[in-house]
C-alpha atoms as a PDB file:
ATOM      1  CA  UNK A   1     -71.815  26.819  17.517  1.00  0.00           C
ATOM      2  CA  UNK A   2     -68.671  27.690  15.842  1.00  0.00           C
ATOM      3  CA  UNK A   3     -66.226  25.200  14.539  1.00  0.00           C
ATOM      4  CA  UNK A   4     -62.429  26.132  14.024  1.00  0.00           C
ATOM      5  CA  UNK A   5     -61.910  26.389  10.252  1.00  0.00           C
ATOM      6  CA  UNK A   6     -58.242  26.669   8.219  1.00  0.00           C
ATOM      7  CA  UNK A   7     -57.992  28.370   5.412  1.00  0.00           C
ATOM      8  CA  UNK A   8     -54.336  28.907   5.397  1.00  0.00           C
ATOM      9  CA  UNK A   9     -51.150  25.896   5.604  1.00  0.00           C
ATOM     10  CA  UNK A  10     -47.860  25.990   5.816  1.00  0.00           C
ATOM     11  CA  UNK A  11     -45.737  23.464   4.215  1.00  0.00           C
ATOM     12  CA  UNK A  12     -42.151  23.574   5.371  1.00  0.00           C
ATOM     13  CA  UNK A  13     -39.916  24.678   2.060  1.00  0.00           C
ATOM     14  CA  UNK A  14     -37.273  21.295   2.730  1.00  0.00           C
ATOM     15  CA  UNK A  15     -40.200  19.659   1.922  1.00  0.00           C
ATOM     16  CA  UNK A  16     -41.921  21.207  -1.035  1.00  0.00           C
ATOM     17  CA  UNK A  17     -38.192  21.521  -3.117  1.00  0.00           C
ATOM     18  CA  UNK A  18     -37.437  17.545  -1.803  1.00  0.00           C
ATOM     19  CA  UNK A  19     -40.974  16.281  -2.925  1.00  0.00           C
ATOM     20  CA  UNK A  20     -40.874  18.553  -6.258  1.00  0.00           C
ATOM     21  CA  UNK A  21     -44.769  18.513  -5.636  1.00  0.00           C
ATOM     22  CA  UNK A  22     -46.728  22.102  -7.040  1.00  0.00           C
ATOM     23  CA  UNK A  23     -49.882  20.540  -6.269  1.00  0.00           C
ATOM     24  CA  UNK A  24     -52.473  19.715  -3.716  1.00  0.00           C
ATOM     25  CA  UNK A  25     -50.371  16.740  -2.717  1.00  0.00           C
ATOM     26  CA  UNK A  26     -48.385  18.822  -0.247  1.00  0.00           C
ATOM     27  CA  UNK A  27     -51.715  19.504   1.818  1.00  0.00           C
ATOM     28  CA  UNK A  28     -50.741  16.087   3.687  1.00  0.00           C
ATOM     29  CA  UNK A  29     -47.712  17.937   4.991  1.00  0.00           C
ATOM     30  CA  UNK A  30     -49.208  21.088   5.655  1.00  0.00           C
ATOM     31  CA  UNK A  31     -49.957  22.307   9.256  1.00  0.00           C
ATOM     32  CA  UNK A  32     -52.705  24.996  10.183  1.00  0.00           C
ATOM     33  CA  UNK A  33     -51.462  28.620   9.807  1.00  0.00           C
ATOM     34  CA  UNK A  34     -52.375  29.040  13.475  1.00  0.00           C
ATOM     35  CA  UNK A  35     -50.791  26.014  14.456  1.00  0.00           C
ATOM     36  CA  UNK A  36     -47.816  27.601  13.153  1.00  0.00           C
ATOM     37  CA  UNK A  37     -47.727  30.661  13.937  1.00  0.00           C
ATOM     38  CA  UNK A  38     -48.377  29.920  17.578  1.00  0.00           C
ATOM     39  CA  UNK A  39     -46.894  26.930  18.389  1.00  0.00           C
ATOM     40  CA  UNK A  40     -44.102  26.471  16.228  1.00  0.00           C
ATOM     41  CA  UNK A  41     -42.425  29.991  15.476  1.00  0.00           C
ATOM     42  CA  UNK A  42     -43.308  31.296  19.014  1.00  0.00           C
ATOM     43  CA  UNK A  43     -41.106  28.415  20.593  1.00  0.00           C
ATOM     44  CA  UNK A  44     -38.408  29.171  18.012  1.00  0.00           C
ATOM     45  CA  UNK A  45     -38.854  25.610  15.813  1.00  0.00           C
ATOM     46  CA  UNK A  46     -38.808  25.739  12.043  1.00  0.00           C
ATOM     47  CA  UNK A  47     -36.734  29.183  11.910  1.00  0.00           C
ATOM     48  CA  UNK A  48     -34.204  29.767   9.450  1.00  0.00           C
ATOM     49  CA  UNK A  49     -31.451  31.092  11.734  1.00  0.00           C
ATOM     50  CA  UNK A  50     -28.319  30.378   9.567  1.00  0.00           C
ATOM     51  CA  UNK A  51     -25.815  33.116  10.133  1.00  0.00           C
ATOM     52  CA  UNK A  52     -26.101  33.662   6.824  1.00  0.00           C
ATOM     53  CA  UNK A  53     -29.724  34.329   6.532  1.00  0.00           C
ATOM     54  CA  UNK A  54     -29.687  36.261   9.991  1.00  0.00           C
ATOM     55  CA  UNK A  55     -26.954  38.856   8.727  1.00  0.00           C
ATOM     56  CA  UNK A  56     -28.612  39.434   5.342  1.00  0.00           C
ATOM     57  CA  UNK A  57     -32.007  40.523   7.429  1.00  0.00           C
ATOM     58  CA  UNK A  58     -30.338  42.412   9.362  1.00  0.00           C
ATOM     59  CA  UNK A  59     -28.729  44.174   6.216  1.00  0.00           C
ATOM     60  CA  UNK A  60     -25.316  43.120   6.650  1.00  0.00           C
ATOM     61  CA  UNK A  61     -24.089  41.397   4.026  1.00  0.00           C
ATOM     62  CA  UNK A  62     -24.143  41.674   0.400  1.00  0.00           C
ATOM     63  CA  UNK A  63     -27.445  39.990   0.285  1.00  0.00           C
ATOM     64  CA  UNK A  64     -29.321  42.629   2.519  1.00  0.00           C
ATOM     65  CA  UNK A  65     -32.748  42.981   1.806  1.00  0.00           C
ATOM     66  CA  UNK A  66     -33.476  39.538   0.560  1.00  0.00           C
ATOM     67  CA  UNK A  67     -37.277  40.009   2.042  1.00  0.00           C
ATOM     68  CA  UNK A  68     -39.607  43.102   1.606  1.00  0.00           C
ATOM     69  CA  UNK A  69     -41.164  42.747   4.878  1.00  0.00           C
ATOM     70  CA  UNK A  70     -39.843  41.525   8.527  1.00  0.00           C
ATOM     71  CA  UNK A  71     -42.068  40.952  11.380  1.00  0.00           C
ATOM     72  CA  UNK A  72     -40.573  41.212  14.617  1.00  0.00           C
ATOM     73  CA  UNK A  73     -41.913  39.292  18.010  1.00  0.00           C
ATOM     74  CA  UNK A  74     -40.454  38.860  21.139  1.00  0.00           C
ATOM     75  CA  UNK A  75     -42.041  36.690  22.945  1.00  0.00           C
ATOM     76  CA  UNK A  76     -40.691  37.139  26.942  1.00  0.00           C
ATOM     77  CA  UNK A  77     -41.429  36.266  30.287  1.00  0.00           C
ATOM     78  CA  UNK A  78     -42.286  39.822  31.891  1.00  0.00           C
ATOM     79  CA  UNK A  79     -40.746  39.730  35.507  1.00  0.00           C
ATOM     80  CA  UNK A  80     -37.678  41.921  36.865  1.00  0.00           C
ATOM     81  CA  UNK A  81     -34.858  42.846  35.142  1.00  0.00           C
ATOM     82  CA  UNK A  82     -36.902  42.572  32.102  1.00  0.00           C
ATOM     83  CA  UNK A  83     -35.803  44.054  29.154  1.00  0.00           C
ATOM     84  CA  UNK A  84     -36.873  44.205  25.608  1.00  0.00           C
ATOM     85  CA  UNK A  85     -34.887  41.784  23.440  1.00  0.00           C
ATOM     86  CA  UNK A  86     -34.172  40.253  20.099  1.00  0.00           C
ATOM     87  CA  UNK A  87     -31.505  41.157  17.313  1.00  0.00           C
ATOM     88  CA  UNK A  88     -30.798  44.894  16.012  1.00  0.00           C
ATOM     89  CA  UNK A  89     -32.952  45.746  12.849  1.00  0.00           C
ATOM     90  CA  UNK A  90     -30.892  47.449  10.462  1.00  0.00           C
ATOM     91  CA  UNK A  91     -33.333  50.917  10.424  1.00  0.00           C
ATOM     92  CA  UNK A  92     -32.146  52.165   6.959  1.00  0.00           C
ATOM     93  CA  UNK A  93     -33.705  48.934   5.328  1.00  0.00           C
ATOM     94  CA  UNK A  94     -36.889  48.386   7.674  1.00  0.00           C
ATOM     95  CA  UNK A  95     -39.120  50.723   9.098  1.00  0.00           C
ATOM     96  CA  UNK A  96     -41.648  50.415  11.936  1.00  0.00           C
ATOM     97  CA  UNK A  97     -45.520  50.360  10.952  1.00  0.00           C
ATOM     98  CA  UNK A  98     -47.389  52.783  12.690  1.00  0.00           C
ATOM     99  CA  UNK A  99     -51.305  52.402  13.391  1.00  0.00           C
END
């Protein structure tokens, strides 16, 4: 039988710099990787989407390049008329993978 098993949580930042905790206290705040992953950032909930934050991604602003890496996901509903979406990636400061 196999049994779901986390190795990974994710404690929301708000809460680690209000609590001032660096310790295994924050575990009771954490939430499964997975959890996350799917059903949290795939609905669009606990996403930094300041204007701010969003323009220095997207490398333009002063502050472009603030992270090394950017995954991309758009998650759509594929029917007619689809087409791909999601904001323009600045190319010159993010390249794709390939595999």
């Amino acid at each position: 039988m196999i049994k779901p098993v986390t190795n990974a949580l994710v404690v929301d930042s708000d809460i680690i710099v209000e609590s001032g905790k660096k310790d295994l206290g924050l575990y009771k705040y954490g939430v499964p990787l997975s959890h996350q992953i799917a059903l949290r950032y795939l609905q669009g909930l606990d996403l930094d989407i300041r204007p701010s934050v969003v323009d220095a991604v997207k490398g333009k602003d002063e502050a472009s390049g603030i992270c090394s890496y950017l995954l991309r996901v758009v998650v759509s509903h594929l029917g007619e008329g689809y087409e791909e979406a999601g904001p323009e990636i600045n190319t010159q400061l993010y390249s794709e993978i390939e595999s």
